[in-house]
C-alpha atoms as a PDB file:
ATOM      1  CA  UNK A   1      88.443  77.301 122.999  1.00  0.00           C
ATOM      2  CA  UNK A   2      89.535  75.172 126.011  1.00  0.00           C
ATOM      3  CA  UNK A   3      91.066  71.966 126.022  1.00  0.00           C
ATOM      4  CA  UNK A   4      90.997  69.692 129.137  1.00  0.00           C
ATOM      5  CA  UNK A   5      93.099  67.228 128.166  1.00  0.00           C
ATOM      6  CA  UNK A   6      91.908  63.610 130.602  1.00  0.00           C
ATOM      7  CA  UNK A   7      93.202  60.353 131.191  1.00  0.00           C
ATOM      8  CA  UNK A   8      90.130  59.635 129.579  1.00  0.00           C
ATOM      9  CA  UNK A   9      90.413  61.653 126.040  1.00  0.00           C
ATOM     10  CA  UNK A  10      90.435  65.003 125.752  1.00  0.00           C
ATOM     11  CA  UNK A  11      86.796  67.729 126.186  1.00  0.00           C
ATOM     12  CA  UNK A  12      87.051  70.923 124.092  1.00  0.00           C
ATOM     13  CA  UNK A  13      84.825  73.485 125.166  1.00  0.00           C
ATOM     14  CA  UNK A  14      83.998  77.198 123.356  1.00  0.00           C
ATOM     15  CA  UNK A  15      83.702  80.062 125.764  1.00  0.00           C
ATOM     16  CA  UNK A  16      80.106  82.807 125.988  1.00  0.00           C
ATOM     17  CA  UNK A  17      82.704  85.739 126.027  1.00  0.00           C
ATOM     18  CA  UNK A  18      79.783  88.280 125.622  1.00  0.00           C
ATOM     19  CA  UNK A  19      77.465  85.990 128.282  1.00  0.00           C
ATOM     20  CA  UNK A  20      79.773  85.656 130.815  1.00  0.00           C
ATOM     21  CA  UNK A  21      82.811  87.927 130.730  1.00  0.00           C
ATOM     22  CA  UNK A  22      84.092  87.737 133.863  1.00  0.00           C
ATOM     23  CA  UNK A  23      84.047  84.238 134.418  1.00  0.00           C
ATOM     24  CA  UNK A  24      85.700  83.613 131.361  1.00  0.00           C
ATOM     25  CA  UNK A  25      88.154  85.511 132.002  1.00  0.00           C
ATOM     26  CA  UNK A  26      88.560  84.147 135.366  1.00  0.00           C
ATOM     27  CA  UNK A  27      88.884  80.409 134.133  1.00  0.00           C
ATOM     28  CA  UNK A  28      91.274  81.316 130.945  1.00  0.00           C
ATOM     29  CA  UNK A  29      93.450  83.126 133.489  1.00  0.00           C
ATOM     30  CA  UNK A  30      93.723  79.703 136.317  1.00  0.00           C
ATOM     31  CA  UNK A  31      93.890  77.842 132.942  1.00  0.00           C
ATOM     32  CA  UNK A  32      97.192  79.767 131.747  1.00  0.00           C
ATOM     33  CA  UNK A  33      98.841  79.727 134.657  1.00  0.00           C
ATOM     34  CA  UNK A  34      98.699  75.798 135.015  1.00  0.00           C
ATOM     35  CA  UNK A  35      96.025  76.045 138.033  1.00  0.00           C
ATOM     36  CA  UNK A  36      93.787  73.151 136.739  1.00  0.00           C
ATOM     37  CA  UNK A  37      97.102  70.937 135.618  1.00  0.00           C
ATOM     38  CA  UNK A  38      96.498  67.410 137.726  1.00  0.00           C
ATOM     39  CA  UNK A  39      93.576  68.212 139.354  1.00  0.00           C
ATOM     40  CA  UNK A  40      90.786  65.588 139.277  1.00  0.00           C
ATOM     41  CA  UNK A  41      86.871  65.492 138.739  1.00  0.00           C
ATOM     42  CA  UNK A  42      85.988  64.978 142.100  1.00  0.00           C
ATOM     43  CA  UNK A  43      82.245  64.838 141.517  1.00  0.00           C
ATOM     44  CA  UNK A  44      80.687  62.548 138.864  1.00  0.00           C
ATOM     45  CA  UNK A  45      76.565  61.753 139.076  1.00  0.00           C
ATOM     46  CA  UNK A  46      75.761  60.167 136.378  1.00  0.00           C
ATOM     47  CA  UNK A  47      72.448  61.237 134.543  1.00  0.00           C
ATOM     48  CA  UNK A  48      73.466  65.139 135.780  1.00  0.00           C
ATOM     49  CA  UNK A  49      77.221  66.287 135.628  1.00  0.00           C
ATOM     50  CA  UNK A  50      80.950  65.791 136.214  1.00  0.00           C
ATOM     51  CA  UNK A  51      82.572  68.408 138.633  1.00  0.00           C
ATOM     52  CA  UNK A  52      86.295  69.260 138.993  1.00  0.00           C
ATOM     53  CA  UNK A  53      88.798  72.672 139.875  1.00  0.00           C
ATOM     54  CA  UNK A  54      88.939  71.738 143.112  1.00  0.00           C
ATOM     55  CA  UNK A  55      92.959  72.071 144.261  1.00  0.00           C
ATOM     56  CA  UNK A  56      91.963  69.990 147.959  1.00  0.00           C
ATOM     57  CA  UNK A  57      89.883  67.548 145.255  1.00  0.00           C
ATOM     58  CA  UNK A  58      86.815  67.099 147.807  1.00  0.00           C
ATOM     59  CA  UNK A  59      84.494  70.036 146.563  1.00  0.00           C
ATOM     60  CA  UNK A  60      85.873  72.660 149.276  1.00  0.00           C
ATOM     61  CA  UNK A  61      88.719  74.385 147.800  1.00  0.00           C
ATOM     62  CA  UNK A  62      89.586  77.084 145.134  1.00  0.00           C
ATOM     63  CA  UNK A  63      91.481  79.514 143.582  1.00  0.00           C
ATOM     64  CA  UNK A  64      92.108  82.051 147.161  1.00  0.00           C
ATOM     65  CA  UNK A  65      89.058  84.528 146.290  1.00  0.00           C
ATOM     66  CA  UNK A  66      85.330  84.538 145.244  1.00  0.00           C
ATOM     67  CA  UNK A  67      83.625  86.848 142.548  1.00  0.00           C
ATOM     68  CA  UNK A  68      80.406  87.441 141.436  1.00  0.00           C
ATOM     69  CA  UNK A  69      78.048  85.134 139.408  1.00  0.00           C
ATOM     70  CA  UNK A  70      77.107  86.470 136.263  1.00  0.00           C
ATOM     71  CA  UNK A  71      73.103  85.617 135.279  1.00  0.00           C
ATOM     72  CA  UNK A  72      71.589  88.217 133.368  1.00  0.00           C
ATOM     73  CA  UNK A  73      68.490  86.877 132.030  1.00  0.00           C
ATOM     74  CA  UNK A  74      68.588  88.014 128.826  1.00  0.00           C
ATOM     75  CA  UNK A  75      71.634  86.265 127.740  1.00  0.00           C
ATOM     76  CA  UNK A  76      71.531  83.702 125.364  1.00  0.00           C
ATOM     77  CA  UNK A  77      72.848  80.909 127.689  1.00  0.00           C
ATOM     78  CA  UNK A  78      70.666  82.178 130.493  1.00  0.00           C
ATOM     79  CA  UNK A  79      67.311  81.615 128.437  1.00  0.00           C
ATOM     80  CA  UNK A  80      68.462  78.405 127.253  1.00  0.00           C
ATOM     81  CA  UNK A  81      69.329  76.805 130.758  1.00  0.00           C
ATOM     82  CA  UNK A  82      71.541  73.580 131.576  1.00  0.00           C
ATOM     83  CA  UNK A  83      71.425  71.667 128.716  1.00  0.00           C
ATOM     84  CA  UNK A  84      74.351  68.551 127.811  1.00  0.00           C
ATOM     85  CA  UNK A  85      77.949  69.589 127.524  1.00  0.00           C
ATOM     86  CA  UNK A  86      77.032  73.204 128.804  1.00  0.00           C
ATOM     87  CA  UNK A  87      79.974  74.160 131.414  1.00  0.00           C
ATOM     88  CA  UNK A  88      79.182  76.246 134.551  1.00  0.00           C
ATOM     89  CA  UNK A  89      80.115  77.547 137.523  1.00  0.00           C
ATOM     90  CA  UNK A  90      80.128  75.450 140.533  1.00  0.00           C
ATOM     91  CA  UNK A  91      79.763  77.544 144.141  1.00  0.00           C
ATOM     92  CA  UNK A  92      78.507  77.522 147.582  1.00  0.00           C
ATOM     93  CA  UNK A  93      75.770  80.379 147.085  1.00  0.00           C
ATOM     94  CA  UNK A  94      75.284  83.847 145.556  1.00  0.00           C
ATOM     95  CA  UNK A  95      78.323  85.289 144.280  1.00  0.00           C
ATOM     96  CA  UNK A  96      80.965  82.418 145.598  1.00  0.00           C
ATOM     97  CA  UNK A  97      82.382  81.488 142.278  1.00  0.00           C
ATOM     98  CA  UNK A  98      86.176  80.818 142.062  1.00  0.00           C
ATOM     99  CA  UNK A  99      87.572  77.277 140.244  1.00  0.00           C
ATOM    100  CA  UNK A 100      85.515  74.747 140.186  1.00  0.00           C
ATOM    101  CA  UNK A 101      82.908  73.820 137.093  1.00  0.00           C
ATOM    102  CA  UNK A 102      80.831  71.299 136.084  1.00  0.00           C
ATOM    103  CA  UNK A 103      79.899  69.595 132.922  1.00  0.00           C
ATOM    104  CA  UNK A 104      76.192  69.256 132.359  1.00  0.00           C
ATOM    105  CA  UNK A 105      76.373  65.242 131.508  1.00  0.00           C
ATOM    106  CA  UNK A 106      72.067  65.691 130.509  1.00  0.00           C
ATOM    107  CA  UNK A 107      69.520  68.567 130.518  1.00  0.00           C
ATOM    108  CA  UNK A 108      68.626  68.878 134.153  1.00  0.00           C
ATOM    109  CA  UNK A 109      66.203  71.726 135.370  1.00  0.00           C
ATOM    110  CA  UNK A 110      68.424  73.398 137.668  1.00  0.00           C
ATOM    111  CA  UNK A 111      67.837  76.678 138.714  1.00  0.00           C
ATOM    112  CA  UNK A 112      69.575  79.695 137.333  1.00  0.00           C
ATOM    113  CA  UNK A 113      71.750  80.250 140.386  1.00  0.00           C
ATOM    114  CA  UNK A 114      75.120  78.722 138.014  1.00  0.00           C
ATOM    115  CA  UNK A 115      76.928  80.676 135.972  1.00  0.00           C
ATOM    116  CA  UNK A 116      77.323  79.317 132.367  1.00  0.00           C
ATOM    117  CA  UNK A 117      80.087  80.122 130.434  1.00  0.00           C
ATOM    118  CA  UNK A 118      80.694  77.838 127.988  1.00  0.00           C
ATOM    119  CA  UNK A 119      79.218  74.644 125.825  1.00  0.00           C
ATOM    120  CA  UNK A 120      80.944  71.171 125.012  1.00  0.00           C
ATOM    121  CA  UNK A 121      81.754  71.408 121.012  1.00  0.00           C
ATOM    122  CA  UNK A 122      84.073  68.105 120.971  1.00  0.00           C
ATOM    123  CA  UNK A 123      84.394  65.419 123.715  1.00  0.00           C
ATOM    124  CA  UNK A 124      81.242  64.754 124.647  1.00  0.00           C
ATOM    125  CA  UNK A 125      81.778  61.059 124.570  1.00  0.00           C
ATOM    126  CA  UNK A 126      84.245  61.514 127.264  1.00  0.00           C
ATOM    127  CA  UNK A 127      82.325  62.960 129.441  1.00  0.00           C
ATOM    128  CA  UNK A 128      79.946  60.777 129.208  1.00  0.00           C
ATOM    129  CA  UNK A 129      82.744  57.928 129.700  1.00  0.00           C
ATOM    130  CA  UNK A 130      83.677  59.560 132.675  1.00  0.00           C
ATOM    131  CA  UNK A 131      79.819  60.133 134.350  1.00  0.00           C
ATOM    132  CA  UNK A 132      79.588  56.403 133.865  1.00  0.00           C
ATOM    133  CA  UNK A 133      82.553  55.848 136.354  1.00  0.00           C
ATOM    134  CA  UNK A 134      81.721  53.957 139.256  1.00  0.00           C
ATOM    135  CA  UNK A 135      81.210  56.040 142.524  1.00  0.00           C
ATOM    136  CA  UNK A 136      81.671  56.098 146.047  1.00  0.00           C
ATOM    137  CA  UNK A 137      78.715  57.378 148.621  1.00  0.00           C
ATOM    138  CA  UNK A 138      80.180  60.351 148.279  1.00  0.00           C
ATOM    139  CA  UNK A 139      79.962  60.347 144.490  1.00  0.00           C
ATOM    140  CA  UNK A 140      83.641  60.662 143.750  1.00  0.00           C
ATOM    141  CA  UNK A 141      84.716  58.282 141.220  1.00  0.00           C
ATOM    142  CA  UNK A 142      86.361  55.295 142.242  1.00  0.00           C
ATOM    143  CA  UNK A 143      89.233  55.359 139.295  1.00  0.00           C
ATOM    144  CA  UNK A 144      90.624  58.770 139.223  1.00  0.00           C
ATOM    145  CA  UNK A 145      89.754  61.324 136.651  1.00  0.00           C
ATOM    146  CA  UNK A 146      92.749  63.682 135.960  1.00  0.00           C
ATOM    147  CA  UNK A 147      92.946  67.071 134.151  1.00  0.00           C
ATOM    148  CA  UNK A 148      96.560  66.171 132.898  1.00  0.00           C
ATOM    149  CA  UNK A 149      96.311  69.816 131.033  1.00  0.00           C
ATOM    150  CA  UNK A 150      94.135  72.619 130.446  1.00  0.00           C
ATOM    151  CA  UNK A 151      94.808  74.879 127.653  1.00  0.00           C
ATOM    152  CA  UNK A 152      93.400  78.170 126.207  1.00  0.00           C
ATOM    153  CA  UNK A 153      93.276  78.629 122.391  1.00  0.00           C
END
């Protein structure tokens, strides 16, 4: 379980160990080392998702390295697509994963190009709190969302 403790309330979040090893791995790993500590969700459209990890906070930063997406189709998260409070992958094409994830704020029809690794099981109402924000053009909230702390259970 992962806690991402907000200035808005805190989201708890189980992990798809067997769906998405790697990437799990990857995020408990920035987690533990502090990596997410006072970064911000930099990207909130409401009716869609909240997006954060980003150490520049503008969508064009990470963690110093890429790895591969993992989307088998036979996983269980795979066939069941991006439904509310599912938590994926962010990236900039095939393969370009490194910090930032999103926070499915509705079912949307995306494509399966995101790697999910994990599902919303307390905090829901937070996120939805935060897609609510008001926005810039740019869709970065106007008040600033803060991870204060994210912590592996």
């Amino acid at each position: 379980m992962i806690t991402i403790d907000t200035n808005y309330g805190k989201i708890v979040f189980e992990t798809y160990d067997a769906d998405a090893p790697n990437t799990v791995k990857n995020f408990v790993t920035l987690a533990e080392k502090g990596f997410y500590n006072g970064l911000i969700f930099h990207r909130v459209i409401k009716g869609f998702m909240i997006q954060g990890g980003d150490p520049n906070g503008n969508g064009t930063g990470g963690p110093g390295y890429k790895f591969a997406d993992e989307l088998d189709p036979n996983t269980p998260s795979y066939k069941a697509g991006y439904k509310k409070g599912i938590v994926a992958m962010a990236n900039a094409g095939p393969n370009t994963n490194g910090s930032q994830f999103f926070i499915m704020t509705e079912d949307y029809p995306l494509p399966n190009k995101y790697t999910i690794f994990g599902k919303v099981t307390s905090g829901q109402d937070v996120v939805d709190k935060i897609a609510n924000l008001p926005t810039d053009g740019n869709d970065r909230p106007i008040s600033s969302v803060t991870m204060k702390t994210v912590s592996v259970e």
